[in-house]
C-alpha atoms as a PDB file:
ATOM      1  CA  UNK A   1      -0.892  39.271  27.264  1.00  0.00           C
ATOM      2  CA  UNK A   2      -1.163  36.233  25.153  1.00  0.00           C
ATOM      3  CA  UNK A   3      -2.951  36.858  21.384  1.00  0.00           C
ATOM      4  CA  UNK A   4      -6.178  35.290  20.472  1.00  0.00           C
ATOM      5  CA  UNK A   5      -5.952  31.437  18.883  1.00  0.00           C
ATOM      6  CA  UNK A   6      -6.169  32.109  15.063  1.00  0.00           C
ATOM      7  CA  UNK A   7      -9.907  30.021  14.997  1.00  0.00           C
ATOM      8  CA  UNK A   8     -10.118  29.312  11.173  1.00  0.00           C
ATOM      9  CA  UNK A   9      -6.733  27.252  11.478  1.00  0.00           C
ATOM     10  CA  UNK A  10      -8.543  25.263  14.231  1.00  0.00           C
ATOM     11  CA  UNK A  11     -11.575  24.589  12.084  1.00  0.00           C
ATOM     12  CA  UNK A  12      -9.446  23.790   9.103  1.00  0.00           C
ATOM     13  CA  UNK A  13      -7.753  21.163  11.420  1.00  0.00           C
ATOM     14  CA  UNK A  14      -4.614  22.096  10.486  1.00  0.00           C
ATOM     15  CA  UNK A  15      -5.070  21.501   6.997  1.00  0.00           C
ATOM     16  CA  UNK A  16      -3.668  25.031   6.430  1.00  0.00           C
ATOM     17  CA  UNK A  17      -0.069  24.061   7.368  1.00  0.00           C
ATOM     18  CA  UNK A  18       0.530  21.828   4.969  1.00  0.00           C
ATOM     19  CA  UNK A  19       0.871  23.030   1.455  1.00  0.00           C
ATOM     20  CA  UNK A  20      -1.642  22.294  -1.575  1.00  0.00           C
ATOM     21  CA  UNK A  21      -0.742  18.489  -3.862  1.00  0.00           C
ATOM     22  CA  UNK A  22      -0.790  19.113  -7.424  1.00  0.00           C
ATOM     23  CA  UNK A  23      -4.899  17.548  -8.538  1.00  0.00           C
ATOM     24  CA  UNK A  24      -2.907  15.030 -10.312  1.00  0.00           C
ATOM     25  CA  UNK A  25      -0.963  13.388  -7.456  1.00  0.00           C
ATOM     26  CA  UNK A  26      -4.303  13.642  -5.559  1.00  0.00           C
ATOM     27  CA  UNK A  27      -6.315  11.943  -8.073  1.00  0.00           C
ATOM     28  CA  UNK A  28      -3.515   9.184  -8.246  1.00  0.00           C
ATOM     29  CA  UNK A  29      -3.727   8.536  -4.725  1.00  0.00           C
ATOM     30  CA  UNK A  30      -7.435   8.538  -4.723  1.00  0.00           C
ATOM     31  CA  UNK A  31      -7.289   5.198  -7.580  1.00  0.00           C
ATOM     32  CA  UNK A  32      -4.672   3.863  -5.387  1.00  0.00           C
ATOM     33  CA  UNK A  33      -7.232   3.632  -2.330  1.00  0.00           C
ATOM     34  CA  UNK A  34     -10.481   2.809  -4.427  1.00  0.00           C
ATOM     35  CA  UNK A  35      -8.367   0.028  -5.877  1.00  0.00           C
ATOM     36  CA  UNK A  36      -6.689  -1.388  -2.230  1.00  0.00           C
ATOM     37  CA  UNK A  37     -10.475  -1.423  -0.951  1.00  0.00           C
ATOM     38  CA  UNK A  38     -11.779  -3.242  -4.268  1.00  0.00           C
ATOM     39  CA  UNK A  39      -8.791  -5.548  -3.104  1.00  0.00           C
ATOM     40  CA  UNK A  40     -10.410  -6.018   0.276  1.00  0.00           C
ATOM     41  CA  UNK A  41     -11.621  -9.486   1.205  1.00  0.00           C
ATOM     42  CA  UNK A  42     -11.663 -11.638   4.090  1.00  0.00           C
ATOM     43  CA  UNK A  43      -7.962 -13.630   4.449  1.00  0.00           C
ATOM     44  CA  UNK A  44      -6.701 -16.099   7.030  1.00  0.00           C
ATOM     45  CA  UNK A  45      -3.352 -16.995   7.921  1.00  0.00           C
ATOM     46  CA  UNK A  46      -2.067 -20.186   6.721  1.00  0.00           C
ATOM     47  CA  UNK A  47       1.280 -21.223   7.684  1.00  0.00           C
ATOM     48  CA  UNK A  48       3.651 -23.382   5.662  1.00  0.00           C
ATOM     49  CA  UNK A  49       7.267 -24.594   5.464  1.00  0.00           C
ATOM     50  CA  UNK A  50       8.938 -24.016   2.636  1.00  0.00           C
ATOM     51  CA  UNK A  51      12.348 -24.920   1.679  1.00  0.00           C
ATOM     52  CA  UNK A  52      15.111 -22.186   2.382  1.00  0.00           C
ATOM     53  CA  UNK A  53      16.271 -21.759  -1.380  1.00  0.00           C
ATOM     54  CA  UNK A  54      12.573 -20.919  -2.346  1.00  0.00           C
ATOM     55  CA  UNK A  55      12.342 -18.641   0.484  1.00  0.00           C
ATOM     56  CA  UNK A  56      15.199 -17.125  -0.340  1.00  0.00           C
ATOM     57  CA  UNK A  57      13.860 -16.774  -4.288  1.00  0.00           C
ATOM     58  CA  UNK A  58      10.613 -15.241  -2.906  1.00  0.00           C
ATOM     59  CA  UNK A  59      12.301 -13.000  -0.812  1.00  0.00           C
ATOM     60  CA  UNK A  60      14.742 -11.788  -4.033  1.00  0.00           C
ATOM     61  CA  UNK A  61      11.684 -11.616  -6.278  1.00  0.00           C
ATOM     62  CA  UNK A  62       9.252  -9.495  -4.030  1.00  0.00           C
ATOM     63  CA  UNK A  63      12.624  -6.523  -3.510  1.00  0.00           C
ATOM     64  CA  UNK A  64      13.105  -6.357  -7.102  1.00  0.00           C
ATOM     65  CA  UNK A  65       9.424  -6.027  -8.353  1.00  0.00           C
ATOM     66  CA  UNK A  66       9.400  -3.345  -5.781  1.00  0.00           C
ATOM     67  CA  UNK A  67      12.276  -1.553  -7.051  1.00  0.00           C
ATOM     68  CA  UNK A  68      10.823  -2.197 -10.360  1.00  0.00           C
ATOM     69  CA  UNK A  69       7.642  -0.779 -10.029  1.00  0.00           C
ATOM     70  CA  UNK A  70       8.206   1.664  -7.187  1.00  0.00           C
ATOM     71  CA  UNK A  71       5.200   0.074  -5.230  1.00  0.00           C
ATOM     72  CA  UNK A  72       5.556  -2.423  -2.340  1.00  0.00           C
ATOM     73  CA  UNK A  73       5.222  -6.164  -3.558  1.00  0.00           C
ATOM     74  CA  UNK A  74       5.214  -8.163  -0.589  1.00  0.00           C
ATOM     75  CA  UNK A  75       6.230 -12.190  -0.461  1.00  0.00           C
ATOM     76  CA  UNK A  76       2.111 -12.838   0.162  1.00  0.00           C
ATOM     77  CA  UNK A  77       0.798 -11.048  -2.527  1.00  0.00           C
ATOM     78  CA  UNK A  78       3.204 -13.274  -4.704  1.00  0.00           C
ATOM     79  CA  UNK A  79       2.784 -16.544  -3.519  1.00  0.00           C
ATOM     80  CA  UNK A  80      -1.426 -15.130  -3.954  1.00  0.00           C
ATOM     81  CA  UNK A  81      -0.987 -14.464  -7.602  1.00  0.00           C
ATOM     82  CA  UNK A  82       0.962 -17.574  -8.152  1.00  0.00           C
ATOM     83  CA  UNK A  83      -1.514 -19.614  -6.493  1.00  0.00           C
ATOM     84  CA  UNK A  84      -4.571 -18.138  -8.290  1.00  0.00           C
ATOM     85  CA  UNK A  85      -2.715 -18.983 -11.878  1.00  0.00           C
ATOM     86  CA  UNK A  86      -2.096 -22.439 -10.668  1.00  0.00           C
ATOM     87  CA  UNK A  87      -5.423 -23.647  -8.929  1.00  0.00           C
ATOM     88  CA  UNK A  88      -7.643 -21.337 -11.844  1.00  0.00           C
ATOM     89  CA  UNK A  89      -5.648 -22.023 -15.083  1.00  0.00           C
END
């Protein structure tokens, strides 16, 4: 005969499989999400055509912030930030 289904796992939705994270790392990932929804707005795609060599630069520039910081920096979010300090300066 097969044994009952253990019913509090079920309820716990497997929750109780995966060990405990530390309150700080929790906490940490908690800002990280309040922040990306502050982040939130409405964006479009624009497409432009850029010469290779600042492509390339872009490219070379978003990898090493990432490595820097240990956070994904992607090509938009810097052409964003270097648009907002040129058209709001």
């Amino acid at each position: 005969m097969k044994a009952k289904p253990d019913i509090d796992a079920f309820l716990e939705g497997g929750a109780g499989d995966r060990p405990e994270l530390p309150l700080k790392k929790k906490k940490e990932a908690f800002n990280d999400f309040t922040s990306a929804l502050k982040r939130k707005i409405h964006r479009e795609q624009k497409v432009f055509r850029l010469p290779l060599d600042l492509i390339n630069d872009l490219k070379r520039e978003s990898f090493e912030r990432s490595m820097k910081t240990g956070a994904r920096v992607t090509e938009v979010e810097l052409v964003e930030q270097a648009l907002r300090e040129y058209l709001y300066r």
